[in-house]
N, C-alpha and C. Protein backbone atom coordinates (compact mmCIF):
# COMPACT_ATOMS: atom_id res chain seq x y z
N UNK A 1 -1.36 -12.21 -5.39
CA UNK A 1 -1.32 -10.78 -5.60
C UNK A 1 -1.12 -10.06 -4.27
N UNK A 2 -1.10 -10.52 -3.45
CA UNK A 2 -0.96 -9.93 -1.69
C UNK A 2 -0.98 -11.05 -0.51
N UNK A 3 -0.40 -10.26 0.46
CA UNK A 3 -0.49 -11.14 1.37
C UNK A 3 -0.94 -10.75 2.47
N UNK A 4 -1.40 -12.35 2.47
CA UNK A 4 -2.68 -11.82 3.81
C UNK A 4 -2.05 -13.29 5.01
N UNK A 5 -2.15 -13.23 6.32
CA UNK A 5 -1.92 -13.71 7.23
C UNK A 5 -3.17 -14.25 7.35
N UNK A 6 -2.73 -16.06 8.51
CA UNK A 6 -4.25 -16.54 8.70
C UNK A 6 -4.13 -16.05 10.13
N UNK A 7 -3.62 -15.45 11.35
CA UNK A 7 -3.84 -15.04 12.20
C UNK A 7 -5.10 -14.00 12.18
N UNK A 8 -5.40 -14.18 13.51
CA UNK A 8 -6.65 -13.79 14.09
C UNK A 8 -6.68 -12.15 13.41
N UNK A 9 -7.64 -11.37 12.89
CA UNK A 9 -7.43 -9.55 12.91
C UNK A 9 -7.86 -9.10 14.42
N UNK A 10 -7.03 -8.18 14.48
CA UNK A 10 -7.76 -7.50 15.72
C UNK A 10 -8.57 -6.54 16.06
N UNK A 11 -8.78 -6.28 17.09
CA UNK A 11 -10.45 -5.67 17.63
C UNK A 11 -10.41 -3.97 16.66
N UNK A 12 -9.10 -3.64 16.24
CA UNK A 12 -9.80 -2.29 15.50
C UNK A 12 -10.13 -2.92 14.04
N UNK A 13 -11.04 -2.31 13.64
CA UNK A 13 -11.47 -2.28 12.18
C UNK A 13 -10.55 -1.50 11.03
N UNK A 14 -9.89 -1.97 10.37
CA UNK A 14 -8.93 -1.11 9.48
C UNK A 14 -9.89 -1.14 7.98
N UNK A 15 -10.02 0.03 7.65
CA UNK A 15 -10.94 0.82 6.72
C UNK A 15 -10.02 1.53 5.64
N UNK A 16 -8.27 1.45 6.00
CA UNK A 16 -8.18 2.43 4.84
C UNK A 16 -6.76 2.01 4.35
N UNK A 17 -6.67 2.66 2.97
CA UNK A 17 -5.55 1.75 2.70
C UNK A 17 -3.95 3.29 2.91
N UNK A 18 -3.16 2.14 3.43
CA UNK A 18 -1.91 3.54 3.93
C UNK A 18 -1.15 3.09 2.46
N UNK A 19 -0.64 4.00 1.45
CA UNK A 19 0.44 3.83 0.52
C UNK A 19 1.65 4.26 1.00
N UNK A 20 2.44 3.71 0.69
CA UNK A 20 4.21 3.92 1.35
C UNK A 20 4.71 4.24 0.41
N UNK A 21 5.62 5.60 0.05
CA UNK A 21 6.22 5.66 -1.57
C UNK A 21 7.36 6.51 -0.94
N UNK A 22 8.52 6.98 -1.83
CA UNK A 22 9.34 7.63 -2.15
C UNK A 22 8.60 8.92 -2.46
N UNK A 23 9.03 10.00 -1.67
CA UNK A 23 8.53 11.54 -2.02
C UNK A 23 9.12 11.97 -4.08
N UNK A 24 10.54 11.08 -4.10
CA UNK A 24 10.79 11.03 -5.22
C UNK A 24 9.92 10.51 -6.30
N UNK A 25 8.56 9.36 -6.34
CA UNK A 25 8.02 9.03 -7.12
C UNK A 25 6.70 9.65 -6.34
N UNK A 26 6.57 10.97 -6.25
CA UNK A 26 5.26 11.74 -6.22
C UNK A 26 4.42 11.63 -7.41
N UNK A 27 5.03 11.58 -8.79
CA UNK A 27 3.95 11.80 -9.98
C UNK A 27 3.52 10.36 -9.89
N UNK A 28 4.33 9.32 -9.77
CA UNK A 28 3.22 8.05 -9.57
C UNK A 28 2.03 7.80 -8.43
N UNK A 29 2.21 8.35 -7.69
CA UNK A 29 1.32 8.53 -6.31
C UNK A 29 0.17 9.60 -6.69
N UNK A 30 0.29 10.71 -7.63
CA UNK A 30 -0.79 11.25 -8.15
C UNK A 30 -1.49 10.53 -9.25
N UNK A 31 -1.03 10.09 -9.78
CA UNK A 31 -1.45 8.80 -11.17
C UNK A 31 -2.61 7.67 -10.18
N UNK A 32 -1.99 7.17 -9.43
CA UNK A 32 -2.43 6.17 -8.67
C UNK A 32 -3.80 6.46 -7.94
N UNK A 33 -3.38 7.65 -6.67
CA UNK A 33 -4.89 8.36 -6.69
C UNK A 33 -6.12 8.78 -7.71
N UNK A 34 -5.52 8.89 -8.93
CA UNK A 34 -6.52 9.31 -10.10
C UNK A 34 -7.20 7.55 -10.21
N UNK A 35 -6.30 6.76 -10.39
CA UNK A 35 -7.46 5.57 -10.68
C UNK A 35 -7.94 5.06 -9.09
N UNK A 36 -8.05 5.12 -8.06
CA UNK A 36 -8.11 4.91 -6.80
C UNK A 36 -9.63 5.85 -6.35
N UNK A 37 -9.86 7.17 -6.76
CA UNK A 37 -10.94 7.78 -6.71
C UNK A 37 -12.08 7.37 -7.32
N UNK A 38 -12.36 6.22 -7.65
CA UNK A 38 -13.51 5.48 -7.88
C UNK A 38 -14.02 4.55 -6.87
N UNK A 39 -13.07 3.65 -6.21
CA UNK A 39 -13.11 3.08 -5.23
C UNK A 39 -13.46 3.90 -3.55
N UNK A 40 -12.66 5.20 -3.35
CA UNK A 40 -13.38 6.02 -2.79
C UNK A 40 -14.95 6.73 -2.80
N UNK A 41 -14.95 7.03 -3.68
CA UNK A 41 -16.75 7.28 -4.24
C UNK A 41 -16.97 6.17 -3.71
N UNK A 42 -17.12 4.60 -4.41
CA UNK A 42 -18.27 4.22 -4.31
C UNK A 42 -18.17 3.20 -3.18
N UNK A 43 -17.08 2.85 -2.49
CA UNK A 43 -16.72 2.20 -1.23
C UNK A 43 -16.22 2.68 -0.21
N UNK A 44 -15.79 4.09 -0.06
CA UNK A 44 -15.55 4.80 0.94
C UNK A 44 -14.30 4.40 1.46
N UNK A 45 -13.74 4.36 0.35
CA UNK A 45 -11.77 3.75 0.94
C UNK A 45 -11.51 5.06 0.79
N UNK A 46 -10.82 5.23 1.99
CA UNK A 46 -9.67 6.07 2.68
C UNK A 46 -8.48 6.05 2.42
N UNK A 47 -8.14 6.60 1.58
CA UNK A 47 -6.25 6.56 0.96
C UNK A 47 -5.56 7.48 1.86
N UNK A 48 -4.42 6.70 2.28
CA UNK A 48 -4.03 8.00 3.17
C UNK A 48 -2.50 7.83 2.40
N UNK A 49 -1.68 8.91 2.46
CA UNK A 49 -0.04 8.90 2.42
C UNK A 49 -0.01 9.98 3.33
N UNK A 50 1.27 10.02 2.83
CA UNK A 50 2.18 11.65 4.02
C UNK A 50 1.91 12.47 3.59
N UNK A 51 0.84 13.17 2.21
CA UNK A 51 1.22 14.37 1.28
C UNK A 51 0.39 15.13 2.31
N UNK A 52 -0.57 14.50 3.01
CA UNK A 52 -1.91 14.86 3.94
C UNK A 52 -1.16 16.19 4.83
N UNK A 53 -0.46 15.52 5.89
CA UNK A 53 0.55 16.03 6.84
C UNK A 53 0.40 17.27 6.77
N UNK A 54 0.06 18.47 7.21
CA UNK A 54 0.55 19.62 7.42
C UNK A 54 1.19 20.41 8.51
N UNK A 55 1.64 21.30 8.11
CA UNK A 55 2.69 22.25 8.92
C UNK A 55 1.88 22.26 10.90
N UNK A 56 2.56 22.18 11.36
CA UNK A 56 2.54 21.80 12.51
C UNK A 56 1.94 20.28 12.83
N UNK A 57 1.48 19.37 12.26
CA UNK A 57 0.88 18.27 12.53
C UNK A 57 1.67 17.65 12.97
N UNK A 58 1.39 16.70 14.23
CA UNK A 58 2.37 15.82 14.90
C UNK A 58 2.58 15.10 13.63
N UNK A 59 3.64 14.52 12.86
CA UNK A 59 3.80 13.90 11.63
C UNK A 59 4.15 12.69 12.53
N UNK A 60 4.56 11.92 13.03
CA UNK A 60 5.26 10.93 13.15
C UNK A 60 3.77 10.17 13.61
N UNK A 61 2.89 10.78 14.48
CA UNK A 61 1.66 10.21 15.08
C UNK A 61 0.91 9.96 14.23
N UNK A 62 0.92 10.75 12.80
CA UNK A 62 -0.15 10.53 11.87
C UNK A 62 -0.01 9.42 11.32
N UNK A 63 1.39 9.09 11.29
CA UNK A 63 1.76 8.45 10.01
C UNK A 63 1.39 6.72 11.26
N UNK A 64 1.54 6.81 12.45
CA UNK A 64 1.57 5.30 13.42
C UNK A 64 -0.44 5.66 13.21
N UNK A 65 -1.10 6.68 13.51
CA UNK A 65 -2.31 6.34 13.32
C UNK A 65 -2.60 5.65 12.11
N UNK A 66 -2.15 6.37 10.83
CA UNK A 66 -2.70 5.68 9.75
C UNK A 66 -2.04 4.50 9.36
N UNK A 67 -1.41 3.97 10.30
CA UNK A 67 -0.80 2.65 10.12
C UNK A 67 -1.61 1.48 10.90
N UNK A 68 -2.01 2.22 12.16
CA UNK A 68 -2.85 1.52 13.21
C UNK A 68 -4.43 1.00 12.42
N UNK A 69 -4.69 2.18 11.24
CA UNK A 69 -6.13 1.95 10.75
C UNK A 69 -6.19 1.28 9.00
N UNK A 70 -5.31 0.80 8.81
CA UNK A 70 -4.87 0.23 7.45
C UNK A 70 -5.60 -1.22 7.46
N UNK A 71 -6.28 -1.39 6.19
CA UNK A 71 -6.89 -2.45 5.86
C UNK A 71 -5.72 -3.35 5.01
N UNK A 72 -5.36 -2.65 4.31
CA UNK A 72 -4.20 -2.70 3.03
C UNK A 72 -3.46 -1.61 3.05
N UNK A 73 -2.13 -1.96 2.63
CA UNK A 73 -0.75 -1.12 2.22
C UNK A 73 -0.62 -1.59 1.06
N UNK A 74 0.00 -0.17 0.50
CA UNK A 74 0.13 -0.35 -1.00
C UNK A 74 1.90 0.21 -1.13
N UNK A 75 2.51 -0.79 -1.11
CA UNK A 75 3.72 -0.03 -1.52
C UNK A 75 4.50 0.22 -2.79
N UNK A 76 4.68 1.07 -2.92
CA UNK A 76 5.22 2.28 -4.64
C UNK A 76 6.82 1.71 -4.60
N UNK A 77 7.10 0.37 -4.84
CA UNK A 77 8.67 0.02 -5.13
C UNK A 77 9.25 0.64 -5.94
N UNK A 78 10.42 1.23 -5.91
CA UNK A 78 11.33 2.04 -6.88
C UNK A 78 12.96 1.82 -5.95
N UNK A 79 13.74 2.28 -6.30
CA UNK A 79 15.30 2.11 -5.74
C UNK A 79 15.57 3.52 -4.76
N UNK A 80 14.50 4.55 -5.17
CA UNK A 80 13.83 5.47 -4.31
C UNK A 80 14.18 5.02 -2.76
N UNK A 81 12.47 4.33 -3.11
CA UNK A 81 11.31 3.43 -1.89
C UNK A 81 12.85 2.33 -1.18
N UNK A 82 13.10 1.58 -2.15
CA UNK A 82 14.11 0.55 -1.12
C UNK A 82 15.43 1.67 -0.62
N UNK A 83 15.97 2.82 -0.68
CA UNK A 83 17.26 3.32 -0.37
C UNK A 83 16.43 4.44 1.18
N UNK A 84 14.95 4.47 1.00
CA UNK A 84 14.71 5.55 2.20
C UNK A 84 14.77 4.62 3.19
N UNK A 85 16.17 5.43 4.21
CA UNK A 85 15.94 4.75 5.59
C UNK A 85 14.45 4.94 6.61
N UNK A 86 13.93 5.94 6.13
CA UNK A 86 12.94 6.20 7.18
C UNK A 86 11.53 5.05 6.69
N UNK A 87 11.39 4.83 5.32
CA UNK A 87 10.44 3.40 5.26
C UNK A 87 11.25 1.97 5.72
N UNK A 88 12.61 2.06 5.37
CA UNK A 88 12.60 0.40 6.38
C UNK A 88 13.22 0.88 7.27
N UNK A 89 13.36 1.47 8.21
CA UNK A 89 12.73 1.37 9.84
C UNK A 89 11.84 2.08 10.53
N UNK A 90 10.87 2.81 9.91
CA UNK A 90 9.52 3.09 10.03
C UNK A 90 8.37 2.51 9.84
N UNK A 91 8.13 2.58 8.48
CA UNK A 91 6.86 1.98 7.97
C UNK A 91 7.15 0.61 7.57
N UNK A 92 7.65 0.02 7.16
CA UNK A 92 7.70 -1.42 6.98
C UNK A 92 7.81 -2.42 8.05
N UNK A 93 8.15 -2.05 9.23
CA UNK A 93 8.42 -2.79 10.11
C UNK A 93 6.93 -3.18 10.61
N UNK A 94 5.97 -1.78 11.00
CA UNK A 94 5.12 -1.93 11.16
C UNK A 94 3.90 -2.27 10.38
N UNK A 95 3.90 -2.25 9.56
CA UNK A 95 3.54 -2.63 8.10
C UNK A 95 3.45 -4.86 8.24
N UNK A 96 4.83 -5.16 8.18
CA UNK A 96 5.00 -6.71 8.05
C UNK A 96 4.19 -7.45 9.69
N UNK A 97 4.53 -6.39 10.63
CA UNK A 97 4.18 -6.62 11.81
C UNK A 97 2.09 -6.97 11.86
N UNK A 98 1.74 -5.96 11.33
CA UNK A 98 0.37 -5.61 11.42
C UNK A 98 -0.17 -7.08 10.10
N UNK A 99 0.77 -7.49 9.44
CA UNK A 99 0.17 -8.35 8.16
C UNK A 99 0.00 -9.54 9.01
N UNK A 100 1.09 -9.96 9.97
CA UNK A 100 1.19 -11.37 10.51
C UNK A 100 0.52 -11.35 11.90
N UNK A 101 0.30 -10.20 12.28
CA UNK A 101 -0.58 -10.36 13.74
C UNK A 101 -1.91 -9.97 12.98
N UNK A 102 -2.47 -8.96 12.70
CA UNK A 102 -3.30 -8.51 12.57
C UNK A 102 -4.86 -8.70 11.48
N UNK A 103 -4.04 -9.42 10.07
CA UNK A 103 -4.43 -9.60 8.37
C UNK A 103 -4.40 -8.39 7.73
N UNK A 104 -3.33 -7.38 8.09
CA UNK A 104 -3.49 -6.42 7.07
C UNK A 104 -2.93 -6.94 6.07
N UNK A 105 -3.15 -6.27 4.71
CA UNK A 105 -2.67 -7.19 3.58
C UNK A 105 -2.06 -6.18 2.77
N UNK A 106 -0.84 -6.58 2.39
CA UNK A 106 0.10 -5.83 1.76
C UNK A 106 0.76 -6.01 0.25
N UNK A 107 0.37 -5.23 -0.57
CA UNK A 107 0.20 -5.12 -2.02
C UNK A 107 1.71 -4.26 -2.61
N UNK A 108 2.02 -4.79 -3.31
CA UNK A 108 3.19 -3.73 -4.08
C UNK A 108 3.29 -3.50 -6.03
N UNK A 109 3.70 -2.55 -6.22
CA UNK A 109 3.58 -1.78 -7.14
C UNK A 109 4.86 -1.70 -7.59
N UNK A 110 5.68 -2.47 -8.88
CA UNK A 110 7.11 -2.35 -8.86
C UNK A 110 6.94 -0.88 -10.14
N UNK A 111 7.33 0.01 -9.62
CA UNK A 111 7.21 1.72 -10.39
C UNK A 111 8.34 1.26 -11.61
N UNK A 112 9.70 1.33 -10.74
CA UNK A 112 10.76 1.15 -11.53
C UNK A 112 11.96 -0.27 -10.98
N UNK A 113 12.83 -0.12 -12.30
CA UNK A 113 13.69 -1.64 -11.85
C UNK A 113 14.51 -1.20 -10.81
N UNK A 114 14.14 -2.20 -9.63
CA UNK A 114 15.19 -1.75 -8.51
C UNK A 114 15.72 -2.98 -7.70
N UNK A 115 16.35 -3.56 -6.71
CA UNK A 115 16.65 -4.30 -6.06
C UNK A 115 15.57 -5.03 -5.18
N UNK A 116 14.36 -5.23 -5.31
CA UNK A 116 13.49 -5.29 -4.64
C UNK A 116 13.65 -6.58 -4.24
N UNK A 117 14.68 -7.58 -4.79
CA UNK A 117 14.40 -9.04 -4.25
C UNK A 117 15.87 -8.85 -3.02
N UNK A 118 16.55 -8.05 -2.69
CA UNK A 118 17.25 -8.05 -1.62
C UNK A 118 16.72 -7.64 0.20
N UNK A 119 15.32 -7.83 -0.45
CA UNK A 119 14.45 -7.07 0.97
C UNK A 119 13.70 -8.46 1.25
N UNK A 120 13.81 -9.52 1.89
CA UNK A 120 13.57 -10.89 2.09
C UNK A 120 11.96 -10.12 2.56
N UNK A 121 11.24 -9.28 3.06
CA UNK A 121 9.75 -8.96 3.33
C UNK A 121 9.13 -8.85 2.06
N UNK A 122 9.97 -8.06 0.94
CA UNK A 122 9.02 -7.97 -0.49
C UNK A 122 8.95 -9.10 -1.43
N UNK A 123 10.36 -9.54 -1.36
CA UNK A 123 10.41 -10.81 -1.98
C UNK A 123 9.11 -11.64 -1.63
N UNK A 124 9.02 -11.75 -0.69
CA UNK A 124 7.80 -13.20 -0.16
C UNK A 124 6.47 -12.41 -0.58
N UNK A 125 6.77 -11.50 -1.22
CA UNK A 125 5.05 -10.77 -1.46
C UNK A 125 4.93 -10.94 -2.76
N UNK A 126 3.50 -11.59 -3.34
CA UNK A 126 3.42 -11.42 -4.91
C UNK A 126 3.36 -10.03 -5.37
N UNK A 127 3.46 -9.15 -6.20
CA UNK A 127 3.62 -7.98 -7.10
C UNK A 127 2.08 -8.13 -7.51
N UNK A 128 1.69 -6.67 -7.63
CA UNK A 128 0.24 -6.54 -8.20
C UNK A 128 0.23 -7.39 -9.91
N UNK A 129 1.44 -6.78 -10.43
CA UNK A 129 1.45 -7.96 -11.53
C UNK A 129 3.07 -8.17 -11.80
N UNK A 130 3.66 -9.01 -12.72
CA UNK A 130 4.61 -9.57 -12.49
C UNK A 130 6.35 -8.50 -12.98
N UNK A 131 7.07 -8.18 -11.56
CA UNK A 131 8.27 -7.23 -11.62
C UNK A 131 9.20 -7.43 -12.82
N UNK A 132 9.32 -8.83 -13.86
CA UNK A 132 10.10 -8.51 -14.41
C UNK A 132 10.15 -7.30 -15.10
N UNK A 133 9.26 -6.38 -15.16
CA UNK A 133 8.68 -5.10 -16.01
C UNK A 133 8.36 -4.43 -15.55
N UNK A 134 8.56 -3.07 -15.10
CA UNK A 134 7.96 -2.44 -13.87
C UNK A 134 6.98 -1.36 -14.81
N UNK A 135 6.46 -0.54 -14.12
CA UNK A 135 5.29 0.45 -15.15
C UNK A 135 6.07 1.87 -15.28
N UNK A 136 7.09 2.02 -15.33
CA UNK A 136 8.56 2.81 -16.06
C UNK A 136 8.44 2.46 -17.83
N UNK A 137 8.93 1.04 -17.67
CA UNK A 137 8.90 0.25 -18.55
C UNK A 137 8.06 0.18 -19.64
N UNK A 138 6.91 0.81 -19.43
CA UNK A 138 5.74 0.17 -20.08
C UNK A 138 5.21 1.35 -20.59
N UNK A 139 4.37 1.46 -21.73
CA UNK A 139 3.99 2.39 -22.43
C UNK A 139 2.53 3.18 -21.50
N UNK A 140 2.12 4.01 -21.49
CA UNK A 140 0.94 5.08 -20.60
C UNK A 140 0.13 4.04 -20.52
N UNK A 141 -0.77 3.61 -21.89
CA UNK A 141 -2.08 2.39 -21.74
C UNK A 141 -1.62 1.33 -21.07
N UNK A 142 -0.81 0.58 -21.02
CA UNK A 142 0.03 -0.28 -20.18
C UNK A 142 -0.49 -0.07 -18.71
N UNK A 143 0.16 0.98 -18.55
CA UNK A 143 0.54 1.39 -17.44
C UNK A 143 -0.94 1.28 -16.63
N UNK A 144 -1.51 1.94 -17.81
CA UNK A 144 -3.14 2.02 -16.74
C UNK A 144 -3.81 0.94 -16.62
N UNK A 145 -3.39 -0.04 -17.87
CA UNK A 145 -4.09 -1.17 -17.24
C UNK A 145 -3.51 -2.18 -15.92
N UNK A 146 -2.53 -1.74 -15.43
CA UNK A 146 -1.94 -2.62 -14.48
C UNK A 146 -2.62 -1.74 -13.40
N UNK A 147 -2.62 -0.34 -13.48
CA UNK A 147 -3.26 0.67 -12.43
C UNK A 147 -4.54 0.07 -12.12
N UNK A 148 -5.32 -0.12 -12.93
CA UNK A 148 -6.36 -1.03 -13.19
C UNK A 148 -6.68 -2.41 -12.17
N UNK A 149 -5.66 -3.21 -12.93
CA UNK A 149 -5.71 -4.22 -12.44
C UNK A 149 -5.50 -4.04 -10.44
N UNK A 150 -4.89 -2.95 -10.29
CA UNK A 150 -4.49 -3.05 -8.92
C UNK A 150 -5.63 -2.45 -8.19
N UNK A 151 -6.34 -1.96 -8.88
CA UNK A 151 -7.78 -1.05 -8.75
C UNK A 151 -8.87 -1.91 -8.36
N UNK A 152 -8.79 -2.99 -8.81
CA UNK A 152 -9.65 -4.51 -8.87
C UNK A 152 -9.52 -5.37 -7.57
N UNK A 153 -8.04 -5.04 -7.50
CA UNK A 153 -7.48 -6.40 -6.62
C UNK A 153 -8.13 -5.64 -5.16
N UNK A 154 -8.19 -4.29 -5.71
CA UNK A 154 -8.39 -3.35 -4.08
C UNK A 154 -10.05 -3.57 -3.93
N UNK A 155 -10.58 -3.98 -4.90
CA UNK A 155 -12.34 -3.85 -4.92
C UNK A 155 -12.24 -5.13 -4.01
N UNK A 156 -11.77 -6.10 -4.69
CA UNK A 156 -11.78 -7.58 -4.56
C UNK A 156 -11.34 -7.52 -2.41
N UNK A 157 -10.32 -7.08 -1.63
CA UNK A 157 -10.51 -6.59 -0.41
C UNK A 157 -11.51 -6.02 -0.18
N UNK A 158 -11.85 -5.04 -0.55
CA UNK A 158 -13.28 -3.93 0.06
C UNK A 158 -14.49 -4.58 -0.05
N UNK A 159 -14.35 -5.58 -0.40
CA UNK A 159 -16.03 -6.25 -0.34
C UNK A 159 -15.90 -7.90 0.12
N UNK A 160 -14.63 -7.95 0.38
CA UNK A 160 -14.27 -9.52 1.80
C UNK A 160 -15.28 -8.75 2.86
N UNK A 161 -15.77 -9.94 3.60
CA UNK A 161 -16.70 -9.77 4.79
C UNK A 161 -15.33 -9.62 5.65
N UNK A 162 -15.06 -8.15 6.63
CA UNK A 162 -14.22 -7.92 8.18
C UNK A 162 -14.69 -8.80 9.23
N UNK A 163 -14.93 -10.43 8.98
CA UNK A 163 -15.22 -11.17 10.00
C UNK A 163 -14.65 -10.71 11.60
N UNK A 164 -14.85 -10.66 12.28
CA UNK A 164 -14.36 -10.61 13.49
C UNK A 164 -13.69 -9.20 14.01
N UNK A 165 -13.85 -8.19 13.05
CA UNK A 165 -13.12 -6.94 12.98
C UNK A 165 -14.54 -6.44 14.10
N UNK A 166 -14.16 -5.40 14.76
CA UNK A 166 -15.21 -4.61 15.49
C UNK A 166 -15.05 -2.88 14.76
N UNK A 167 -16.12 -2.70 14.80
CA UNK A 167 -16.07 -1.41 14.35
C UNK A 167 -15.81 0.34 15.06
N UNK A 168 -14.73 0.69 14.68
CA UNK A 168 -14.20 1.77 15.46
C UNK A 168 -15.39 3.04 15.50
């Protein structure tokens, strides 16, 4: 369901999870936060995206901080997500970088049917559950139970012991 690196983590403590999406699949990114605000309450996960950002905020710094402090990435696949140049050579680079040096662990979400096996980084990643079907596809209850399921997989991280992590 994710991938995690056996390399060493390093000395910052990553506490929060960064989601990477298409501004185009905003209503799934509000869906997602709705089942995700339980895990906040009661584990104190930190969801961050870009919606945060406001008018004058260095944006480019926010977005390398909340990359620098990521436990988990959650990425929102759609044909969106794979066609924005600014996630593959922005956030993904640093993203695959931080999984194999660091153990951040990187989760994906196939929204809608898109090319996702032409990106040799997503390919090698398992899917929260399986892409032949993306949650487009799938009827609302469906939908939430995979939301669900990805809701779990995020508990199932938040309560691994941060062996060797130091705390910021």
């Amino acid at each position: 369901v994710l991938f995690r690196s056996s390399a060493r983590p390093s000395e910052v403590e990553r506490r929060q999870l960064f989601i990477s999406y298409s501004h185009k699949d905003g209503e799934w990114l509000e869906r997602i936060h709705t089942h995700l605000k339980p895990l906040e309450r009661r584990y104190g996960l930190e969801c961050w995206d870009d919606s945060g950002i406001q008018a004058g905020d260095r944006w480019r710094e926010a977005i390398e901080t909340a990359l620098a402090r990521a436990q988990v990435a959650l990425l929102l696949v759609s044909p969106d997500f794979l066609a924005s140049d600014f996630i593959h050579r922005s956030e993904l680079p640093p993203l695959f970088q931080a999984a194999a040096k660091d153990g951040l662990e990187i989760l994906w979400l196939p929204l809608r049917p898109s090319s996702w096996r032409l990106h040799p980084e997503i390919e090698t990643i398992q899917a929260i559950f399986p892409p032949g079907r993306t949650l487009a596809e799938m009827g609302e209850a469906e939908q939430d139970r995979q939301m669900v399921a990805m809701t779990e997989t995020l508990q199932e991280i938040l309560l691994r012991p941060q062996i060797g992590r130091a705390h910021v």
